[in-house]
PDB file of N, CA and C in Angstrom:
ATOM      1  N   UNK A   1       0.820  -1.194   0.000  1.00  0.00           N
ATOM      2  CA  UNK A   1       0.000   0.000   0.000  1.00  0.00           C
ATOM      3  C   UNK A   1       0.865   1.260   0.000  1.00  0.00           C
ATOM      4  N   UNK A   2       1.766   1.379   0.917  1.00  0.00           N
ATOM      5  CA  UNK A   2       2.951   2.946   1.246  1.00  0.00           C
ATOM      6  C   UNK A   2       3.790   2.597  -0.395  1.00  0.00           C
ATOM      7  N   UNK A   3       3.624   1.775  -1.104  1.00  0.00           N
ATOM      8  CA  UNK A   3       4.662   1.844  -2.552  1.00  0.00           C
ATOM      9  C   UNK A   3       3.640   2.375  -3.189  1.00  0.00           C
ATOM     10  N   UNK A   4       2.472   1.892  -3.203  1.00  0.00           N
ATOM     11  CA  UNK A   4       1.479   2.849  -4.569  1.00  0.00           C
ATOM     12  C   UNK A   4       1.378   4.017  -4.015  1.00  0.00           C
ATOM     13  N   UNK A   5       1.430   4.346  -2.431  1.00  0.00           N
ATOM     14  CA  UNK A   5       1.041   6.054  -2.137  1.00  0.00           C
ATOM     15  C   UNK A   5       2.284   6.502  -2.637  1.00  0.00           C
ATOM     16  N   UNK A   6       3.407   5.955  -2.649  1.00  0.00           N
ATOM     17  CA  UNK A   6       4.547   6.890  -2.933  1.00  0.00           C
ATOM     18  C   UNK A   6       4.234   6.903  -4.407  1.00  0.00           C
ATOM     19  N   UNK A   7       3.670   5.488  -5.493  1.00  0.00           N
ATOM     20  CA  UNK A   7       3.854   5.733  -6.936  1.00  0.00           C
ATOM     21  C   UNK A   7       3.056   6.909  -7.009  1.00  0.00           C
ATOM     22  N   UNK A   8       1.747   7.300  -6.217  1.00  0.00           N
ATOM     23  CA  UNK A   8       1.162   8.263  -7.136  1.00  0.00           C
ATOM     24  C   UNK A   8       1.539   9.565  -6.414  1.00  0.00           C
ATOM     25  N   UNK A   9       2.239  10.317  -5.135  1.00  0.00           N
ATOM     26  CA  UNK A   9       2.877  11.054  -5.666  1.00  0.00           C
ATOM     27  C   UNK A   9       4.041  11.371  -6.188  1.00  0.00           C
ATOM     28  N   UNK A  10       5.003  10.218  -6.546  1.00  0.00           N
ATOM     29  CA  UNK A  10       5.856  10.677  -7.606  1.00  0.00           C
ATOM     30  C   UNK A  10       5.529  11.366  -8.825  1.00  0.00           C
ATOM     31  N   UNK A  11       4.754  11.047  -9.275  1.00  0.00           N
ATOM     32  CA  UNK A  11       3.370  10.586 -10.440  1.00  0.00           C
ATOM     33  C   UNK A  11       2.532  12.339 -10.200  1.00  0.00           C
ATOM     34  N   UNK A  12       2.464  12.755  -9.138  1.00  0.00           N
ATOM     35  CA  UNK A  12       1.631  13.872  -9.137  1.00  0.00           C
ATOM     36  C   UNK A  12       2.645  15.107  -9.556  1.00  0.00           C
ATOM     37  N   UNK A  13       3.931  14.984  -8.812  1.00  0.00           N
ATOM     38  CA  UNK A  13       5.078  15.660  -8.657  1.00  0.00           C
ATOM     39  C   UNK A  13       6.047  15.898 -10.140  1.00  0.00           C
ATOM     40  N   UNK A  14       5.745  14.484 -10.918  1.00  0.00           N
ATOM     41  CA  UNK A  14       6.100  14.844 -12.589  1.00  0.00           C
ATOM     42  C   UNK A  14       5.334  15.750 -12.523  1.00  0.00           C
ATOM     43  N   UNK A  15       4.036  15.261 -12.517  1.00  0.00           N
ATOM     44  CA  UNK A  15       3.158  16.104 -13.683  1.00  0.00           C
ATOM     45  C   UNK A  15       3.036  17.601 -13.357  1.00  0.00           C
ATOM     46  N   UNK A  16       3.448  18.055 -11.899  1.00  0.00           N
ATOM     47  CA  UNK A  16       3.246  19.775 -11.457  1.00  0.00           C
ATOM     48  C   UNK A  16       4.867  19.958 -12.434  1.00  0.00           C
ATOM     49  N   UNK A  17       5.604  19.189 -11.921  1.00  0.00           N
ATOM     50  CA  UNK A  17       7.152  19.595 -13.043  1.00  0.00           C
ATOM     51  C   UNK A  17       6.765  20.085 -14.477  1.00  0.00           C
ATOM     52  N   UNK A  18       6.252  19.322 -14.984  1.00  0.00           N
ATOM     53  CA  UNK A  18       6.015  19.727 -16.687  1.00  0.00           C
ATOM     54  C   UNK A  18       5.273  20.593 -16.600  1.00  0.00           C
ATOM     55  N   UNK A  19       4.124  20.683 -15.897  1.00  0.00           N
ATOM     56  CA  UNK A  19       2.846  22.112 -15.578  1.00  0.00           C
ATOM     57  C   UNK A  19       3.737  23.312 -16.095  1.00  0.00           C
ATOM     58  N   UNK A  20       4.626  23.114 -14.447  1.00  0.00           N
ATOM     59  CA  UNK A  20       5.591  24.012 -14.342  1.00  0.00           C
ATOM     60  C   UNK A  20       6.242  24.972 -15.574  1.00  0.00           C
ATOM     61  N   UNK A  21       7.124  23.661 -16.178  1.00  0.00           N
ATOM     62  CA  UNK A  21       8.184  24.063 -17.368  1.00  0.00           C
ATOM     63  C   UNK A  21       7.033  24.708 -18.376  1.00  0.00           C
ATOM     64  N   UNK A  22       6.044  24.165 -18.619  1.00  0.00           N
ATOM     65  CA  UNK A  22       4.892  24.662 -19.735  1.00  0.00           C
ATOM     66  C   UNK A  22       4.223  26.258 -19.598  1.00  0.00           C
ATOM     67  N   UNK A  23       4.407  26.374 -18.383  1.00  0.00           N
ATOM     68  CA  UNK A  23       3.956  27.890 -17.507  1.00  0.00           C
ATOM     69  C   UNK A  23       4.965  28.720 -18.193  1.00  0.00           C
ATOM     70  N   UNK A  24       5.979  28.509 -17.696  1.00  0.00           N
ATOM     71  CA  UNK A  24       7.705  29.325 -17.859  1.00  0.00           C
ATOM     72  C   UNK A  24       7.287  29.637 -19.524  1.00  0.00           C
ATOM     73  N   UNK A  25       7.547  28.466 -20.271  1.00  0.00           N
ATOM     74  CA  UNK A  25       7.441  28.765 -21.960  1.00  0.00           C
ATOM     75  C   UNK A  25       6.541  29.648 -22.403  1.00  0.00           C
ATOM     76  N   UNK A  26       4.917  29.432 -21.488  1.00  0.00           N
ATOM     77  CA  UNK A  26       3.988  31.050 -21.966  1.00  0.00           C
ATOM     78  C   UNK A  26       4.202  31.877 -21.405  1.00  0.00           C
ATOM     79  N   UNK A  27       4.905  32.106 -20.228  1.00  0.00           N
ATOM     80  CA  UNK A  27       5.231  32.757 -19.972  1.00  0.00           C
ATOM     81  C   UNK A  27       5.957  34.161 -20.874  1.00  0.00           C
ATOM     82  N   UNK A  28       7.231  33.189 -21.498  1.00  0.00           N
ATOM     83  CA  UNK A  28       8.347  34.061 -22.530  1.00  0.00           C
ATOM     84  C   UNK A  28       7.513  34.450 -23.469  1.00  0.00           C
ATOM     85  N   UNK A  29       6.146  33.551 -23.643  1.00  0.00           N
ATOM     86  CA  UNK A  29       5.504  34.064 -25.046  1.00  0.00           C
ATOM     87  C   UNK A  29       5.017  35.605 -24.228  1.00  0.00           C
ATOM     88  N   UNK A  30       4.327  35.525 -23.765  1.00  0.00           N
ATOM     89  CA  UNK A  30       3.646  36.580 -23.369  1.00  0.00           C
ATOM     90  C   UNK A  30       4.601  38.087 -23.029  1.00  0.00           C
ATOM     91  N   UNK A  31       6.009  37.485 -22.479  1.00  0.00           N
ATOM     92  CA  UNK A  31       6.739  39.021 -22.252  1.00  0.00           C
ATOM     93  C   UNK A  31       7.202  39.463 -23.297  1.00  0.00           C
ATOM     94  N   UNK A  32       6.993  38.497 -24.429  1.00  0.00           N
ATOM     95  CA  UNK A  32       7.880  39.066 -25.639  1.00  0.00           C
ATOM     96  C   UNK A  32       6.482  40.030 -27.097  1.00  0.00           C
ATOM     97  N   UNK A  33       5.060  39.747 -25.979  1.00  0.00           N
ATOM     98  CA  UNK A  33       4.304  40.582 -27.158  1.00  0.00           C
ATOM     99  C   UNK A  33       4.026  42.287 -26.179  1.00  0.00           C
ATOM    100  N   UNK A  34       4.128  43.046 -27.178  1.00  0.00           N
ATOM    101  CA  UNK A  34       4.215  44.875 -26.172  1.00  0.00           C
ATOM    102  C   UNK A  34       2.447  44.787 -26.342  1.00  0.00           C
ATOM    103  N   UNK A  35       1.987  45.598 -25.583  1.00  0.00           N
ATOM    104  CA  UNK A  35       0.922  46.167 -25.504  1.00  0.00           C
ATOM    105  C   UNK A  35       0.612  46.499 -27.219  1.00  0.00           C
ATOM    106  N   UNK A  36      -1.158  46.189 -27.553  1.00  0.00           N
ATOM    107  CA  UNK A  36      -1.118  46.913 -28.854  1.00  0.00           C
ATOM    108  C   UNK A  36      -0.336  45.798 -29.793  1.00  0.00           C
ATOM    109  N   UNK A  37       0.093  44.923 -29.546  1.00  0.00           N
ATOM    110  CA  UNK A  37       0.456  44.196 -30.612  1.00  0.00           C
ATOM    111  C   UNK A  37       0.229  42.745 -30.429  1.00  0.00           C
ATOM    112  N   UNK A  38      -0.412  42.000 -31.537  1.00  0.00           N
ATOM    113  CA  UNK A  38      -0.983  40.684 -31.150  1.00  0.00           C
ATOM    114  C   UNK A  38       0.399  39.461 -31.605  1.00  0.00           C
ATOM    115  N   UNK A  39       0.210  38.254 -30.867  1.00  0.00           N
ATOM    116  CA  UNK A  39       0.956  37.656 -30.917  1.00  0.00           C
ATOM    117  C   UNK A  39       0.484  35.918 -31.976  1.00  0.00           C
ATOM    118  N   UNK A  40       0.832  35.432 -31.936  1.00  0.00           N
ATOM    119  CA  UNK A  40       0.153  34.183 -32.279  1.00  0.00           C
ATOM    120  C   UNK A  40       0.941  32.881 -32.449  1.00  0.00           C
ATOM    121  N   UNK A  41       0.210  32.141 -31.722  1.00  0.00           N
ATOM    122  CA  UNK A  41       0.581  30.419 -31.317  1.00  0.00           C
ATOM    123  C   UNK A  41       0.404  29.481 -32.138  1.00  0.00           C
ATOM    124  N   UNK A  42       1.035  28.465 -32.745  1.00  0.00           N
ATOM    125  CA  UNK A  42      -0.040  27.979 -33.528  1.00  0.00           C
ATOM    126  C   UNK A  42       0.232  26.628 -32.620  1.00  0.00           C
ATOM    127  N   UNK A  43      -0.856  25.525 -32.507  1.00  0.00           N
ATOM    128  CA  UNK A  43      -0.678  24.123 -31.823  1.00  0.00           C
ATOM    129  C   UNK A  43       0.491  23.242 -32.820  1.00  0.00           C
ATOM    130  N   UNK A  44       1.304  22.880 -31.708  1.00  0.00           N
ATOM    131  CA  UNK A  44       1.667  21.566 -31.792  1.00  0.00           C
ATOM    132  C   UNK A  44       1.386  20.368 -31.942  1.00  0.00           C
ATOM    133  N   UNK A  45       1.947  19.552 -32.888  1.00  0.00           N
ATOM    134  CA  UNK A  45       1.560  17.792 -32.681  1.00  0.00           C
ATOM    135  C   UNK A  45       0.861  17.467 -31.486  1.00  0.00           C
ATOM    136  N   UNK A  46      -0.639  17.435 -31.826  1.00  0.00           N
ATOM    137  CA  UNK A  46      -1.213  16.842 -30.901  1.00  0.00           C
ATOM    138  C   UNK A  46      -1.643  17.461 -29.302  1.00  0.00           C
ATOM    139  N   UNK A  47      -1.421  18.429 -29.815  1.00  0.00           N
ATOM    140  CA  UNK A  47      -1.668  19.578 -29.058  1.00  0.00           C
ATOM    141  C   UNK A  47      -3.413  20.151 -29.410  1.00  0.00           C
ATOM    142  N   UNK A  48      -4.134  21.041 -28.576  1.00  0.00           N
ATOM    143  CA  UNK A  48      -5.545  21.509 -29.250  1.00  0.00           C
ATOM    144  C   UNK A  48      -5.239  23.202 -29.103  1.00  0.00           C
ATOM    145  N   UNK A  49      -6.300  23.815 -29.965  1.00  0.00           N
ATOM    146  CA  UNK A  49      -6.034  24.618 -29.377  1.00  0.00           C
ATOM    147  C   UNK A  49      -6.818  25.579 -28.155  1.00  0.00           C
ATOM    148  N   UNK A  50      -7.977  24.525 -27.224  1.00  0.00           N
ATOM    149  CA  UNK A  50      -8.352  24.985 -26.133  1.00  0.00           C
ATOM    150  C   UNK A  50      -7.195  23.944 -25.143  1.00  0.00           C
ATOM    151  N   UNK A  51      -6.735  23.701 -25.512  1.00  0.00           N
ATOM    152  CA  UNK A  51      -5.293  23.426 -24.144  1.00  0.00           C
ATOM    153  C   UNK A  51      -4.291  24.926 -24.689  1.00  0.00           C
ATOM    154  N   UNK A  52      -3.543  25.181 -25.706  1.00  0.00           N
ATOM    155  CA  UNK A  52      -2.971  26.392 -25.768  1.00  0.00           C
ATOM    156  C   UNK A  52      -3.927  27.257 -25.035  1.00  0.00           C
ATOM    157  N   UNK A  53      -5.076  27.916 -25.263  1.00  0.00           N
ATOM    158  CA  UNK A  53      -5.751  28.659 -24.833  1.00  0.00           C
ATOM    159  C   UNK A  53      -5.779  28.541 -22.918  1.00  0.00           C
ATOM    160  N   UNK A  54      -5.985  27.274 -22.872  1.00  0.00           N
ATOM    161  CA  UNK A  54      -6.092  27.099 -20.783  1.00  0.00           C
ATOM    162  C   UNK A  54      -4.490  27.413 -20.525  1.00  0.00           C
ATOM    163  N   UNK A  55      -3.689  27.204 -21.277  1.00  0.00           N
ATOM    164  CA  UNK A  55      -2.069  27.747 -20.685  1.00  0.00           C
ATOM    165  C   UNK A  55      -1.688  29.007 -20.413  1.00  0.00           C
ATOM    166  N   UNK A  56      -2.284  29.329 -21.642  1.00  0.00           N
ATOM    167  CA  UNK A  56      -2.118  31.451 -21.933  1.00  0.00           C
ATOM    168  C   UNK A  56      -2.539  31.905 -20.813  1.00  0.00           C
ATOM    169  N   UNK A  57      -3.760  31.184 -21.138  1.00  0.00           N
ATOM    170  CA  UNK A  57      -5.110  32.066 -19.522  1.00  0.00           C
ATOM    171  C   UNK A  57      -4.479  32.095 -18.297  1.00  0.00           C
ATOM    172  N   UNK A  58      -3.715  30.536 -18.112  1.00  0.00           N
ATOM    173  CA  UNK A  58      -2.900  30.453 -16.291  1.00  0.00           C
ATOM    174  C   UNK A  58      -1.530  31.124 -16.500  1.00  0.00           C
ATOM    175  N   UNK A  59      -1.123  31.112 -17.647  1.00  0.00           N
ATOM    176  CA  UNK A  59       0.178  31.782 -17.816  1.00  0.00           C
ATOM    177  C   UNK A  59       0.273  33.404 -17.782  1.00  0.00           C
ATOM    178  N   UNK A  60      -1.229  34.105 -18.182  1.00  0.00           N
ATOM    179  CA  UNK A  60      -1.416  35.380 -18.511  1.00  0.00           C
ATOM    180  C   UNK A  60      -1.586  35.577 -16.581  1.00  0.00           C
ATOM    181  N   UNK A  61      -2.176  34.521 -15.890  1.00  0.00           N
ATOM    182  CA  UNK A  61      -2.699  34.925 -14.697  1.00  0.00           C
ATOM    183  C   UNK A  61      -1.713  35.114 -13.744  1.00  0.00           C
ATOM    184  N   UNK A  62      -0.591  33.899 -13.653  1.00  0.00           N
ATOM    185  CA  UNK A  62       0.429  34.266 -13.177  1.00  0.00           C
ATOM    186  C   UNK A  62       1.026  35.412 -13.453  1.00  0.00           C
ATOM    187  N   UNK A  63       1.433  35.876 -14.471  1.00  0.00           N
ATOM    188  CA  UNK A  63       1.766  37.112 -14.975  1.00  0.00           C
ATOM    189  C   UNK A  63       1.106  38.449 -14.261  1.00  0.00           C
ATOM    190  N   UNK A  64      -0.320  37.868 -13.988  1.00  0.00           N
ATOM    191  CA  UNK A  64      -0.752  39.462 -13.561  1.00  0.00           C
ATOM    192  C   UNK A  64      -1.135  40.219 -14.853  1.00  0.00           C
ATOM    193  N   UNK A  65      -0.798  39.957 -15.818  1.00  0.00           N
ATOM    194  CA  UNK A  65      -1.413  40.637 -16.850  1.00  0.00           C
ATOM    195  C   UNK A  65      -2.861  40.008 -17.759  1.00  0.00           C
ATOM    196  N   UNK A  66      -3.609  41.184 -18.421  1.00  0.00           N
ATOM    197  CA  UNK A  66      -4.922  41.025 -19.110  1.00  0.00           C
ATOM    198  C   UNK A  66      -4.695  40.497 -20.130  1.00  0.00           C
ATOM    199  N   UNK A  67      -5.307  39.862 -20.835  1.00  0.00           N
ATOM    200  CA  UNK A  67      -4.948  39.314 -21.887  1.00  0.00           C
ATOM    201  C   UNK A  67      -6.428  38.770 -22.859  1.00  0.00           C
ATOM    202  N   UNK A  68      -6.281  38.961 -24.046  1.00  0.00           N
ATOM    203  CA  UNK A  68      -7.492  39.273 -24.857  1.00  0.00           C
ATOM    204  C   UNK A  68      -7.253  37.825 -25.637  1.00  0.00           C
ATOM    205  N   UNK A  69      -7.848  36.958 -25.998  1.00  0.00           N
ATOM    206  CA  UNK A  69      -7.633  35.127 -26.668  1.00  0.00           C
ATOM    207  C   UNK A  69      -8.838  35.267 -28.048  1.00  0.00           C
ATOM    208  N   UNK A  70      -8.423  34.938 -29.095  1.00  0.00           N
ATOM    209  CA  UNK A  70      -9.034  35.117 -30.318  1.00  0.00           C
ATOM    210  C   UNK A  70      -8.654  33.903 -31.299  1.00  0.00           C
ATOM    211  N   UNK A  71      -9.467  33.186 -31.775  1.00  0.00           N
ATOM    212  CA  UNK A  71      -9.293  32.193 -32.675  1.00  0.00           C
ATOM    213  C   UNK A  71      -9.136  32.763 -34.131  1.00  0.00           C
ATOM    214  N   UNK A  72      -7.561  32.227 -34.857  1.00  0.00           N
ATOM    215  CA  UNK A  72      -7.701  32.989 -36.072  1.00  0.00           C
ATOM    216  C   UNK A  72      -8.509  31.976 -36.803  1.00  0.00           C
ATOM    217  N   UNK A  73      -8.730  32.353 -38.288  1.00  0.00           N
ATOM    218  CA  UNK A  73      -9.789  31.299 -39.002  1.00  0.00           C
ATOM    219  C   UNK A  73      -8.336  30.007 -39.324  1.00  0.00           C
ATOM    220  N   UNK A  74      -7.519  29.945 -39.088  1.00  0.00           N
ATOM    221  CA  UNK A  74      -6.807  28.808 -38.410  1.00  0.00           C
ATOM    222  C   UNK A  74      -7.418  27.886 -37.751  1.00  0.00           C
ATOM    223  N   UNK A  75      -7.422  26.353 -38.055  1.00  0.00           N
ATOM    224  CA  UNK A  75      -7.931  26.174 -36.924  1.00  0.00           C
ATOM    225  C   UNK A  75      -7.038  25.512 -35.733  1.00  0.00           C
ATOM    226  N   UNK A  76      -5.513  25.672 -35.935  1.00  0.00           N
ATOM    227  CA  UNK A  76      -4.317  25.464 -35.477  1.00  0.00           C
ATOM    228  C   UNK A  76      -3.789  26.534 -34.939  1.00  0.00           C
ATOM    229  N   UNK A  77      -4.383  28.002 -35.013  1.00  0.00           N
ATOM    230  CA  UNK A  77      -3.663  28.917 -34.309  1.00  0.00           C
ATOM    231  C   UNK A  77      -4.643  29.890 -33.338  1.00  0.00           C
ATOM    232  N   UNK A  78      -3.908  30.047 -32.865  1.00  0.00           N
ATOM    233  CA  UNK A  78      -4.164  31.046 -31.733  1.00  0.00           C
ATOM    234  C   UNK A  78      -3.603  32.153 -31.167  1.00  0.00           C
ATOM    235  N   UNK A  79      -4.719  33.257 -31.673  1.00  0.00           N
ATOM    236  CA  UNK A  79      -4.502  34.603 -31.344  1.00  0.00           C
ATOM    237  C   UNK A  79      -4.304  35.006 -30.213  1.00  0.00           C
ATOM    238  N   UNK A  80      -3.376  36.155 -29.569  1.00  0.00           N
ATOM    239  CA  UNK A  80      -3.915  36.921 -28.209  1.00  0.00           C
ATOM    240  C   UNK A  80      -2.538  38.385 -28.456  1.00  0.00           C
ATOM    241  N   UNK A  81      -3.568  39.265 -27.334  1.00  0.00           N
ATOM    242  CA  UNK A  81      -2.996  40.412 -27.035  1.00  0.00           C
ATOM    243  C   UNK A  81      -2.967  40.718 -26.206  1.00  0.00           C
ATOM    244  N   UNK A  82      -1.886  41.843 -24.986  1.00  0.00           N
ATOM    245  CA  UNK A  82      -2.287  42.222 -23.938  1.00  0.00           C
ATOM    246  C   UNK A  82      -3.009  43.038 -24.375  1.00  0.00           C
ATOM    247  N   UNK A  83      -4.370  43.491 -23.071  1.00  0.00           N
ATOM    248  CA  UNK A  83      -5.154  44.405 -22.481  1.00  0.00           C
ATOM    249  C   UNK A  83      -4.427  45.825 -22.344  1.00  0.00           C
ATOM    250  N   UNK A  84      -4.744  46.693 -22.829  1.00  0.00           N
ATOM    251  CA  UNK A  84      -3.952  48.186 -22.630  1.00  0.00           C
ATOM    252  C   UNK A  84      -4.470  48.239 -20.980  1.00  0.00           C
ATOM    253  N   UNK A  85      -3.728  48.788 -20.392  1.00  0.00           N
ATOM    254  CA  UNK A  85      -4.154  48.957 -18.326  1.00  0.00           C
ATOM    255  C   UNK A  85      -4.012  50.730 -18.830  1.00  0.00           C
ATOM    256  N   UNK A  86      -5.367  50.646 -18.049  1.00  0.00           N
ATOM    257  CA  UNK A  86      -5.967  51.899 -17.358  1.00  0.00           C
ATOM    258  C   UNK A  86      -5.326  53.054 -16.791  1.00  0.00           C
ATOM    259  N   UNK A  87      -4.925  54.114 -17.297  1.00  0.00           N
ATOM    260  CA  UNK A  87      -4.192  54.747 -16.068  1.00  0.00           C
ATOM    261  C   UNK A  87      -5.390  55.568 -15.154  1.00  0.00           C
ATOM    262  N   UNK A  88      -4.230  55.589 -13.724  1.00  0.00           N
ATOM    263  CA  UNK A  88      -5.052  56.276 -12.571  1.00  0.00           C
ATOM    264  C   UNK A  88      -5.614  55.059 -11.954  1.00  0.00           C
ATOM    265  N   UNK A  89      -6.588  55.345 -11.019  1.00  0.00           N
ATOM    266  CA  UNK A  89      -6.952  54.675  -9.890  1.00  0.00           C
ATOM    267  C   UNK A  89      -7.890  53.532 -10.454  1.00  0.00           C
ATOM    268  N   UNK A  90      -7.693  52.241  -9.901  1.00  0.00           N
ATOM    269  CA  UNK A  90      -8.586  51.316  -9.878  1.00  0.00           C
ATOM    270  C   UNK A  90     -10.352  51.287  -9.861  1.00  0.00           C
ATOM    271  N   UNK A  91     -10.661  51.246 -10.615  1.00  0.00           N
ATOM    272  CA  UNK A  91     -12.228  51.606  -9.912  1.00  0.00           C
ATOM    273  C   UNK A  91     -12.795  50.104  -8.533  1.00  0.00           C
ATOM    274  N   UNK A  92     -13.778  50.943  -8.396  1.00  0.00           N
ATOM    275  CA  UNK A  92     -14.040  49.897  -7.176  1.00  0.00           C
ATOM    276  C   UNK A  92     -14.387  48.706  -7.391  1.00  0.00           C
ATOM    277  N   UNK A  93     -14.473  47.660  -6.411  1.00  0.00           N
ATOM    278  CA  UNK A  93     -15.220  46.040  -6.836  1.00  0.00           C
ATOM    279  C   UNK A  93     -16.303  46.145  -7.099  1.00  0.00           C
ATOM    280  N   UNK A  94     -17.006  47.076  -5.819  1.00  0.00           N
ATOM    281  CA  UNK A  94     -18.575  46.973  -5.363  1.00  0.00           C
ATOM    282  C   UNK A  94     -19.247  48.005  -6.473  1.00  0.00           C
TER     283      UNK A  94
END
């Protein structure tokens, strides 16, 4: 029983590793597009492109930055831009 609890979190601990490394890579995508200018992904072997799209989104979130997701008539690529930010004060939640 304590060998399969250890197989599955070894097993959990890959898979946050690759999460990980996959974060970092949208990451670079994302610092390398400026405000005002769109970028575009296209999927990989076996790749979709609502998994590109769920990466951007956690990758844009970590980031802290807005980020706008657009399907080109591709059906292998994938659009996005940052959000121009607001200057001056936050408006409220409520």
């Amino acid at each position: 029983m304590a060998a399969l609890t250890q197989a599955r979190i070894e097993e959990a601990a890959a898979k946050a590793r690759t999460k990980t490394e996959v974060i970092r890579e949208y990451l670079e995508y994302i610092y390398r597009v400026r405000p005002g200018e769109t970028g575009v992904l296209t999927c990989n072997e076996g790749e979709t492109t609502q998994e590109v799209r769920r990466n951007l989104t956690l990758a844009a979130a970590v980031a802290g930055e807005a980020i706008d997701i657009s399907l080109r008539r591709s059906p292998r690529a994938v659009c996005f831009s940052l959000r121009k930010r607001r200057r001056g004060r936050p408006r409220k939640a409520g």
